[in-house]
C-alpha atoms as a PDB file:
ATOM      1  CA  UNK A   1     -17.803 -16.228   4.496  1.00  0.00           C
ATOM      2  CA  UNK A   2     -17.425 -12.659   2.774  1.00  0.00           C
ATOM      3  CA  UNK A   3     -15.029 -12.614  -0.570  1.00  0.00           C
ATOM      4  CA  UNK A   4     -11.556 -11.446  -0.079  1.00  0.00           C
ATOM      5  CA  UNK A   5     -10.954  -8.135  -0.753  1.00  0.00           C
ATOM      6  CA  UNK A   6      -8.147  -8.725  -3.238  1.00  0.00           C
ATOM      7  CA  UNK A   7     -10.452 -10.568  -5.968  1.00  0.00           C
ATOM      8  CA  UNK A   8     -12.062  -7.181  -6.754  1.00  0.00           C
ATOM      9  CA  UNK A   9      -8.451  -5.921  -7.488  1.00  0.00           C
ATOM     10  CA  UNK A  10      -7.543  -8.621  -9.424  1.00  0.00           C
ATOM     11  CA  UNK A  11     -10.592  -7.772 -11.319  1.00  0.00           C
ATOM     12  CA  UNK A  12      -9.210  -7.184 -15.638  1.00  0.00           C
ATOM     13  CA  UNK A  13     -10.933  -4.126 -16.492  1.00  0.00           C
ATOM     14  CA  UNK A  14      -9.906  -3.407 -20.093  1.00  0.00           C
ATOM     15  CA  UNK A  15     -10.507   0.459 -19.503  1.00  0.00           C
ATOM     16  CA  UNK A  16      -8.237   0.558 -17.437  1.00  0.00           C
ATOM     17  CA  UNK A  17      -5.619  -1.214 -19.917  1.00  0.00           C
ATOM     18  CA  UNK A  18      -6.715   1.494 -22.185  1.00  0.00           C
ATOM     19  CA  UNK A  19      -6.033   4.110 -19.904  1.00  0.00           C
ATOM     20  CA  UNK A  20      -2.694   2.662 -19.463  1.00  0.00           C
ATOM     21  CA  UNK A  21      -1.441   2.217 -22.883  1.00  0.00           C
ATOM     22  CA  UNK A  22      -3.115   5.333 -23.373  1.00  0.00           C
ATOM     23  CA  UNK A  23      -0.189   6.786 -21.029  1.00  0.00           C
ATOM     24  CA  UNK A  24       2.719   4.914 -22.577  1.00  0.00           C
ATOM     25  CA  UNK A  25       3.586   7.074 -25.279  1.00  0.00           C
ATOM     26  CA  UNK A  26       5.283  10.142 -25.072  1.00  0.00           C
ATOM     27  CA  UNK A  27       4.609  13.325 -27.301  1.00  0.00           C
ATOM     28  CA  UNK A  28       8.148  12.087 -28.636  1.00  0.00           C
ATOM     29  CA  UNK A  29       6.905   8.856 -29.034  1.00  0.00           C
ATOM     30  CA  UNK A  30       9.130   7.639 -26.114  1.00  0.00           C
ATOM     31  CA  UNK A  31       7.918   4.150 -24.410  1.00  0.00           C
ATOM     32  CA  UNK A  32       7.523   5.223 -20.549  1.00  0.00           C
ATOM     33  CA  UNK A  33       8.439   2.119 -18.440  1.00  0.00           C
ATOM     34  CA  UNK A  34       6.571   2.417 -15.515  1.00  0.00           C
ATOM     35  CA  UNK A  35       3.111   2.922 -17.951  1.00  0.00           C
ATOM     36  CA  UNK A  36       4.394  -0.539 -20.330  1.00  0.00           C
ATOM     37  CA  UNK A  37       5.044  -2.678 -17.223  1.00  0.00           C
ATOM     38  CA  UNK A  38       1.479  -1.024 -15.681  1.00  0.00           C
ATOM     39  CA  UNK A  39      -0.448  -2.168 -18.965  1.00  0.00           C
ATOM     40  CA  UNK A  40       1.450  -5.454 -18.658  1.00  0.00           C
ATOM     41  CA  UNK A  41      -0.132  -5.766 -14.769  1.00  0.00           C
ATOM     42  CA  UNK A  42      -3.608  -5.592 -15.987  1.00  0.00           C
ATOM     43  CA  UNK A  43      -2.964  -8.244 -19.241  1.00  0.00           C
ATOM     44  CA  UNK A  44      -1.753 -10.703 -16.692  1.00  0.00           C
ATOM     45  CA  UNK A  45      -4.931  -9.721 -14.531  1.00  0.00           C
ATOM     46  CA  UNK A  46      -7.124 -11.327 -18.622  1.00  0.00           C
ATOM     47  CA  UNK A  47      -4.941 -14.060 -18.399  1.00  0.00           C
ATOM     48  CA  UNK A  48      -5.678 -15.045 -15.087  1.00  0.00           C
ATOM     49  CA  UNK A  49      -9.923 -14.397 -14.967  1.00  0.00           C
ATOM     50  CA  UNK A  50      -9.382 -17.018 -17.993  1.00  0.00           C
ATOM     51  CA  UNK A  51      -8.329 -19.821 -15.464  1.00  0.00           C
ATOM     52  CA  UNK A  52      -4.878 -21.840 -15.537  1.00  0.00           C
ATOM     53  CA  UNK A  53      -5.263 -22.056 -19.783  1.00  0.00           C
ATOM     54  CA  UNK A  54      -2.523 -19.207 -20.074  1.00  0.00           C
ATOM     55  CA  UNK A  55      -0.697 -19.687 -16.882  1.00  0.00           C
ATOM     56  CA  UNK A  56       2.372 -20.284 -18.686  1.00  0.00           C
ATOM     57  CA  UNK A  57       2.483 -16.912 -20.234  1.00  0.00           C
ATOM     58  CA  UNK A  58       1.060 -15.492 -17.565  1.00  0.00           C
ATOM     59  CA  UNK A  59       3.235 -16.321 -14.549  1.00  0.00           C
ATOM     60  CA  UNK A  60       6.881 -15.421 -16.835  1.00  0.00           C
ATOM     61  CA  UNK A  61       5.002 -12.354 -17.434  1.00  0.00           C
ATOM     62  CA  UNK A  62       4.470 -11.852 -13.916  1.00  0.00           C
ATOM     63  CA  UNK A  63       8.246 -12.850 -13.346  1.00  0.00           C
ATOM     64  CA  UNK A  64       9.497 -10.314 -16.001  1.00  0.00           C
ATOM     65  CA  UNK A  65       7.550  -7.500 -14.349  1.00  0.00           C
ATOM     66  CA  UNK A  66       9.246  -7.920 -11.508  1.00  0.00           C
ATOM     67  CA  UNK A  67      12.752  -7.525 -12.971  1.00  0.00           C
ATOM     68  CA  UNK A  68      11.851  -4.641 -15.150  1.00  0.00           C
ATOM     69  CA  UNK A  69      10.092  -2.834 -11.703  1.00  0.00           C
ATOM     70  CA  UNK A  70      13.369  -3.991  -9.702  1.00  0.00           C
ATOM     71  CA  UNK A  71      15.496  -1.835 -12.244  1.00  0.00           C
ATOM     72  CA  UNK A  72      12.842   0.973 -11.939  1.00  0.00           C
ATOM     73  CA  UNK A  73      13.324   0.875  -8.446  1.00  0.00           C
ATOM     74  CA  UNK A  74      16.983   0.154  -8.215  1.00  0.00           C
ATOM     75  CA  UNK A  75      20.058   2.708  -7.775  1.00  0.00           C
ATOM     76  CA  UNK A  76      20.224   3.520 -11.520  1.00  0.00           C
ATOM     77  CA  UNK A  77      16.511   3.852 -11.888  1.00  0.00           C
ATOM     78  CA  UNK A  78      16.366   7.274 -13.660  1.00  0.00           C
ATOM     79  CA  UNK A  79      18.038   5.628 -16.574  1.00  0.00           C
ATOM     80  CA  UNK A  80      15.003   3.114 -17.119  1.00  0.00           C
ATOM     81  CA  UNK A  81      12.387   5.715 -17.481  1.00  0.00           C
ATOM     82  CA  UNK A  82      11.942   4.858 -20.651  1.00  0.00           C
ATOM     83  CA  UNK A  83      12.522   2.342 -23.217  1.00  0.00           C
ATOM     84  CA  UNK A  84      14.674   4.216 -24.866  1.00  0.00           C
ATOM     85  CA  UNK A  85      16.715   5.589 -22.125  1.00  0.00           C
ATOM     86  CA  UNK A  86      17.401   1.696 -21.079  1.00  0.00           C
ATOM     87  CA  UNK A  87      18.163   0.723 -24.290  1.00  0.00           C
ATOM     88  CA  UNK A  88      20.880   3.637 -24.285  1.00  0.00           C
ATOM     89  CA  UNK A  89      22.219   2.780 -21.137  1.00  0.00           C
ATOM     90  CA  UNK A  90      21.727  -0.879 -21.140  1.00  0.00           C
ATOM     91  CA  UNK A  91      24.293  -0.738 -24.428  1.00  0.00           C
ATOM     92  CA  UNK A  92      26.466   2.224 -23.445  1.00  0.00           C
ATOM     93  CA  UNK A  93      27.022  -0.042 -19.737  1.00  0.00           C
ATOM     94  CA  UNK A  94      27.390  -3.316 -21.857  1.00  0.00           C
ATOM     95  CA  UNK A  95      24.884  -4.829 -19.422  1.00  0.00           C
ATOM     96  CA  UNK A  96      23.112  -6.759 -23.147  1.00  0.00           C
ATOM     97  CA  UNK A  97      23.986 -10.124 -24.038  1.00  0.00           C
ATOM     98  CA  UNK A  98      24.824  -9.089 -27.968  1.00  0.00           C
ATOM     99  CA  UNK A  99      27.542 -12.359 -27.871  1.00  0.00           C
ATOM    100  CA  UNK A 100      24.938 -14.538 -26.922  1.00  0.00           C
ATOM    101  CA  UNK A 101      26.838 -16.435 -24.581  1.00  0.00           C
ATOM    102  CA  UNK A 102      23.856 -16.261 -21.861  1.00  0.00           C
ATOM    103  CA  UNK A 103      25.340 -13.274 -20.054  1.00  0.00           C
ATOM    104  CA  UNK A 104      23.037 -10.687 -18.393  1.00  0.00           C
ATOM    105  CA  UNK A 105      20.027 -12.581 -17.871  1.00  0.00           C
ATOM    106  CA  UNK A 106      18.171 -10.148 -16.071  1.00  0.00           C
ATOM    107  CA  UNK A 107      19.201  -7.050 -18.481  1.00  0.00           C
ATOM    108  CA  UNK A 108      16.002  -4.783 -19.022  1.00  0.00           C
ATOM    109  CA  UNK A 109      16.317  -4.836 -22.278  1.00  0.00           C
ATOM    110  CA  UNK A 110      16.335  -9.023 -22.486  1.00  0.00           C
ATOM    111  CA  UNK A 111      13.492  -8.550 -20.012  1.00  0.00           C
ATOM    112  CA  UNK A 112      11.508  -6.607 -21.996  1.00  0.00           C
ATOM    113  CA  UNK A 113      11.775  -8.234 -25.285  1.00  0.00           C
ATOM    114  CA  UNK A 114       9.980 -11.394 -23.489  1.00  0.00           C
ATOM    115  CA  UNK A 115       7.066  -9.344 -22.959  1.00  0.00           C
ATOM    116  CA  UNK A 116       7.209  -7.679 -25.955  1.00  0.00           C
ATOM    117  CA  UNK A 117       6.880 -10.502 -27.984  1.00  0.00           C
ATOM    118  CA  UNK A 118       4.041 -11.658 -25.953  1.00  0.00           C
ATOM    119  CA  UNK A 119       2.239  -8.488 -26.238  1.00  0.00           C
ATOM    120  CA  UNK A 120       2.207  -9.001 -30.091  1.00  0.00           C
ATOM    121  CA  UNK A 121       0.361 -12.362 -29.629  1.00  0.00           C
ATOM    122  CA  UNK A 122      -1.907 -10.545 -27.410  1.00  0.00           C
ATOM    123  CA  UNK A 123      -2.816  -7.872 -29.969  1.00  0.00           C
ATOM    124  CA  UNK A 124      -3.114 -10.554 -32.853  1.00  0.00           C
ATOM    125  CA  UNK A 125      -5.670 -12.409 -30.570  1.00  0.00           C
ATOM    126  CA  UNK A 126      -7.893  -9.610 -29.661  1.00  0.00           C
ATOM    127  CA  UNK A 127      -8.120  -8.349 -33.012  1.00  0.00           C
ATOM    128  CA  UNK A 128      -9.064 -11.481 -33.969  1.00  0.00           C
ATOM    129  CA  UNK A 129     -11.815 -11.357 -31.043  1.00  0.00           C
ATOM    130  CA  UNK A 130     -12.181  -7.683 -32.304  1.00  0.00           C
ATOM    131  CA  UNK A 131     -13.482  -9.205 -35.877  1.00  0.00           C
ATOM    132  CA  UNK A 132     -15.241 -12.344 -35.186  1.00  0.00           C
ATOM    133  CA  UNK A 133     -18.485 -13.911 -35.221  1.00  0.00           C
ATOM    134  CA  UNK A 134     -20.035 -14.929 -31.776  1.00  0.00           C
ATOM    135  CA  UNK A 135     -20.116 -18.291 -32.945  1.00  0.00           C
ATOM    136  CA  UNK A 136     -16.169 -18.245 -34.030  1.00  0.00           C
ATOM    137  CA  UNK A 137     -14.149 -20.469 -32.433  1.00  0.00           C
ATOM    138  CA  UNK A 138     -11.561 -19.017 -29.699  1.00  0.00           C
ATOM    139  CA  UNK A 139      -9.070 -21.826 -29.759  1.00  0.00           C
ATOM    140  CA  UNK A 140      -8.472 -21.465 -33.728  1.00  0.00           C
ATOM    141  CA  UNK A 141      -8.066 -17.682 -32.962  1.00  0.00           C
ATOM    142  CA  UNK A 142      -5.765 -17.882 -30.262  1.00  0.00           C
ATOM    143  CA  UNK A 143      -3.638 -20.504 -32.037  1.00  0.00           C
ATOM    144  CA  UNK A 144      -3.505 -18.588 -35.335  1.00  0.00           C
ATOM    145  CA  UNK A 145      -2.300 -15.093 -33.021  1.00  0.00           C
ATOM    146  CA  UNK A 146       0.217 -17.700 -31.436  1.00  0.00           C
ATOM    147  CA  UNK A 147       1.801 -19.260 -34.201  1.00  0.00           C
ATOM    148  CA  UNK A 148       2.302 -15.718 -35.873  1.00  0.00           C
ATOM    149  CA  UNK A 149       3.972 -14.132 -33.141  1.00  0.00           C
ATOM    150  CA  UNK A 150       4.947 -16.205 -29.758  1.00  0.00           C
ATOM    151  CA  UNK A 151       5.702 -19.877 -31.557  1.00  0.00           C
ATOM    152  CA  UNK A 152       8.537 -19.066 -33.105  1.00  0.00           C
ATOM    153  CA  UNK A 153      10.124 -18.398 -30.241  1.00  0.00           C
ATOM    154  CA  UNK A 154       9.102 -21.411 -27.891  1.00  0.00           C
ATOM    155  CA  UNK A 155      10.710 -24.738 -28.120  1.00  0.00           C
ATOM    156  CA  UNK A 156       8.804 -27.561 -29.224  1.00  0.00           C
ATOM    157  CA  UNK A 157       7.515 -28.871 -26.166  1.00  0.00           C
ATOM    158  CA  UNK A 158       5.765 -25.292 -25.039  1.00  0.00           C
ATOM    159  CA  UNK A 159       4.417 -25.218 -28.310  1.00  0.00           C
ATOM    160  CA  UNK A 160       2.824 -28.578 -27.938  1.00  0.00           C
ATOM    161  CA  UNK A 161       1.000 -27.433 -24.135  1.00  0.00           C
ATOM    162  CA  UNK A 162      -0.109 -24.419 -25.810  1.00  0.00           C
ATOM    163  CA  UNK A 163      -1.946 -25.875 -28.679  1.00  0.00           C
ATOM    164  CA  UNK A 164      -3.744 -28.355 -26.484  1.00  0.00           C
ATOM    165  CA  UNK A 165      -4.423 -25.381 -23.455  1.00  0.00           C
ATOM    166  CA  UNK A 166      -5.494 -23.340 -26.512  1.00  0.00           C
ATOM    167  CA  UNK A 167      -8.402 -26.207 -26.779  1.00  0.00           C
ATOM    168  CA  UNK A 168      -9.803 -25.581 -23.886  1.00  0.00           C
ATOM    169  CA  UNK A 169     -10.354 -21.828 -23.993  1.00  0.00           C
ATOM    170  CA  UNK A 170     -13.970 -20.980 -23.545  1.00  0.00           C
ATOM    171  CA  UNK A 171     -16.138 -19.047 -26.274  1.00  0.00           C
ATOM    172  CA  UNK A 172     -16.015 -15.746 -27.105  1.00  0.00           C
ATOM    173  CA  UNK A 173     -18.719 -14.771 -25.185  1.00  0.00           C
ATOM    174  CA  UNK A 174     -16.952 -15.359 -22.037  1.00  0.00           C
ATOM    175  CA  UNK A 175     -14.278 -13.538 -23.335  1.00  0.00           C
ATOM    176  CA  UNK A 176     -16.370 -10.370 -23.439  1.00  0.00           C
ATOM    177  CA  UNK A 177     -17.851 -10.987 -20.470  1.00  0.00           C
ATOM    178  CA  UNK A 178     -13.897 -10.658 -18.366  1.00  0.00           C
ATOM    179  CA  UNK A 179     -13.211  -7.702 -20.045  1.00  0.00           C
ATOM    180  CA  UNK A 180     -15.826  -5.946 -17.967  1.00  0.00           C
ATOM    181  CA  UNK A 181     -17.224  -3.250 -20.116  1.00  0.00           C
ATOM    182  CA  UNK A 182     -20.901  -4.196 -21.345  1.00  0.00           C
ATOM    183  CA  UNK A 183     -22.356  -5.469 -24.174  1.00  0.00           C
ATOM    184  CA  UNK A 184     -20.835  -6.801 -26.702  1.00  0.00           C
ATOM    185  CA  UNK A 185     -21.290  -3.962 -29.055  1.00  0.00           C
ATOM    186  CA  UNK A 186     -18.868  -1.584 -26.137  1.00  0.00           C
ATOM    187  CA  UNK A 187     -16.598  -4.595 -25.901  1.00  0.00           C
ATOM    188  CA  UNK A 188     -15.915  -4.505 -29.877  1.00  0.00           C
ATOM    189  CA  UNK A 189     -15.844  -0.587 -29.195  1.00  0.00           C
ATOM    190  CA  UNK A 190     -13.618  -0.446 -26.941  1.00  0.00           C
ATOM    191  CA  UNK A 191     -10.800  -3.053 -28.359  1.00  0.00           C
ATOM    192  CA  UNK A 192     -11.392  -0.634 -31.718  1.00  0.00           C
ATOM    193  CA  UNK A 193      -9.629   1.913 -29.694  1.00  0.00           C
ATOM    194  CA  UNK A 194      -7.180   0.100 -27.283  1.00  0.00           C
ATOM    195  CA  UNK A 195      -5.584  -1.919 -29.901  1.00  0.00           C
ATOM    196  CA  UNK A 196      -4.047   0.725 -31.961  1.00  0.00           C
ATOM    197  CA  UNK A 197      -2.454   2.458 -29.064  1.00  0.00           C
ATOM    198  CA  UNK A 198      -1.401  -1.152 -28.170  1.00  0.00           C
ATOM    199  CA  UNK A 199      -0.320  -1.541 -31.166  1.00  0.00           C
ATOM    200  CA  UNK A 200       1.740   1.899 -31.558  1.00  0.00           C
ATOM    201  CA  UNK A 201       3.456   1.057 -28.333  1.00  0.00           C
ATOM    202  CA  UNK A 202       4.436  -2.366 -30.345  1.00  0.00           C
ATOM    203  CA  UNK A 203       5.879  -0.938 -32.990  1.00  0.00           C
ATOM    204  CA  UNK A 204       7.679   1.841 -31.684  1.00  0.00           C
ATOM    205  CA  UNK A 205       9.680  -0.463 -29.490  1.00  0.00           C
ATOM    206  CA  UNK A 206       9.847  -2.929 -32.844  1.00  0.00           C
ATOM    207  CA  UNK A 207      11.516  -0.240 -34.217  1.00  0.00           C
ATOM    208  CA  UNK A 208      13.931   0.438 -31.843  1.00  0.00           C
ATOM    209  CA  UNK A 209      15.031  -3.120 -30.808  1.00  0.00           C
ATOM    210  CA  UNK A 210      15.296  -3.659 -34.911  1.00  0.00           C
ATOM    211  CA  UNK A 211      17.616  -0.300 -34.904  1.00  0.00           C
ATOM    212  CA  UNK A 212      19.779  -1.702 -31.939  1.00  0.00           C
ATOM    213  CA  UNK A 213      19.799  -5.202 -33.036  1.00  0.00           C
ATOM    214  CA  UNK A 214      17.936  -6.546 -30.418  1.00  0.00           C
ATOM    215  CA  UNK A 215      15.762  -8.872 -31.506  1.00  0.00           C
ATOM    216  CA  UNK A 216      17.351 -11.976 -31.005  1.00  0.00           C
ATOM    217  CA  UNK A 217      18.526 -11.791 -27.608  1.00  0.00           C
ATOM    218  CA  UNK A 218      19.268 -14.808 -26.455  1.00  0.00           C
END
């Protein structure tokens, strides 16, 4: 029985998450929506070619992209071209929960902050991957990237399945061999220039949730 078509889509080709971040930034430094969420697609696309270990990342991810495409979509899409257009118009509408009362679930700019904070873990991880040894152990990387970035913001009982799914992540090896691109020499390469671009993309919105107070949405 022939392969499905769709498992050659669902292929993670870090190129093309380079390519994507790549496109996220404006010459203004603006964060372009439809490029973040696009990047996002093909991070979910890693988690998943690493089996159900970071399914419960991966499928709120997958949850949050659809809000944040439904608002792209939606009536008052031009106003969510980019992050910081939403952010303007998010506040200026008063469609942000800033009384944290649990108000505006859905709000881009709650939406995004989700992801946001999971693309920091993401970058701490593969920079970790980025600098290791090929006999270093994944599970003491991942949990170090975690517990600088994502913990903090998990109750106790997420933070408990993550350490022990964190324990069964395989070795780095297999980690270069989803991300599609070669040896291990072009896989090291290639992180060496998607991760600052991820990273840039990170800050900038940093920045401007820090400006608008929007860090702590609830």
């Amino acid at each position: 029985m022939a392969a499905p078509v769709a498992s050659e889509e669902q292929k993670f080709s870090l190129q093309e998450v380079l390519d994507t971040f790549k496109l996220c930034l404006s010459d203004s430094k603006d964060v372009y929506l439809e490029h973040y969420v696009a990047g996002w697609r093909g991070l979910v696309k890693f988690l998943n070619s690493l089996g159900s270990v970071f399914g419960f990342i991966s499928k709120d991810a997958v949850n949050k992209i659809k809000v944040l495409v439904s608002h792209l979509e939606g009536e008052n899409g031009s106003q969510y071209v980019t992050i910081q257009s939403m952010v303007q118009y998010e506040l200026e509408q008063e469609l942000v929960d800033l009384t944290k009362r649990g108000s505006h679930p859905e709000s881009g700019c709650r939406t995004l902050l989700r992801l946001h904070r999971a693309l920091r873990w993401l970058e701490l991880f593969l920079e970790r991957l980025r600098t290791s040894s090929e006999d270093s152990k994944t599970s003491v990387m991942c949990a170090e990237a975690y517990n600088e970035s994502l913990a903090q913001h998990h109750p106790w009982v997420i933070r408990k399945t993550a350490g022990m799914a964190f324990c069964m992540l395989p070795g780095r090896p297999a980690f270069f061999e989803v991300m599609n691109v070669g040896s291990p020499e072009q896989v090291v390469a290639m992180l060496g220039e998607a991760l600052p671009l991820i990273s840039e993309v990170y800050q900038t919105t940093e920045d401007l949730y820090a400006q608008h107070n929007l860090l702590d949405l609830p």
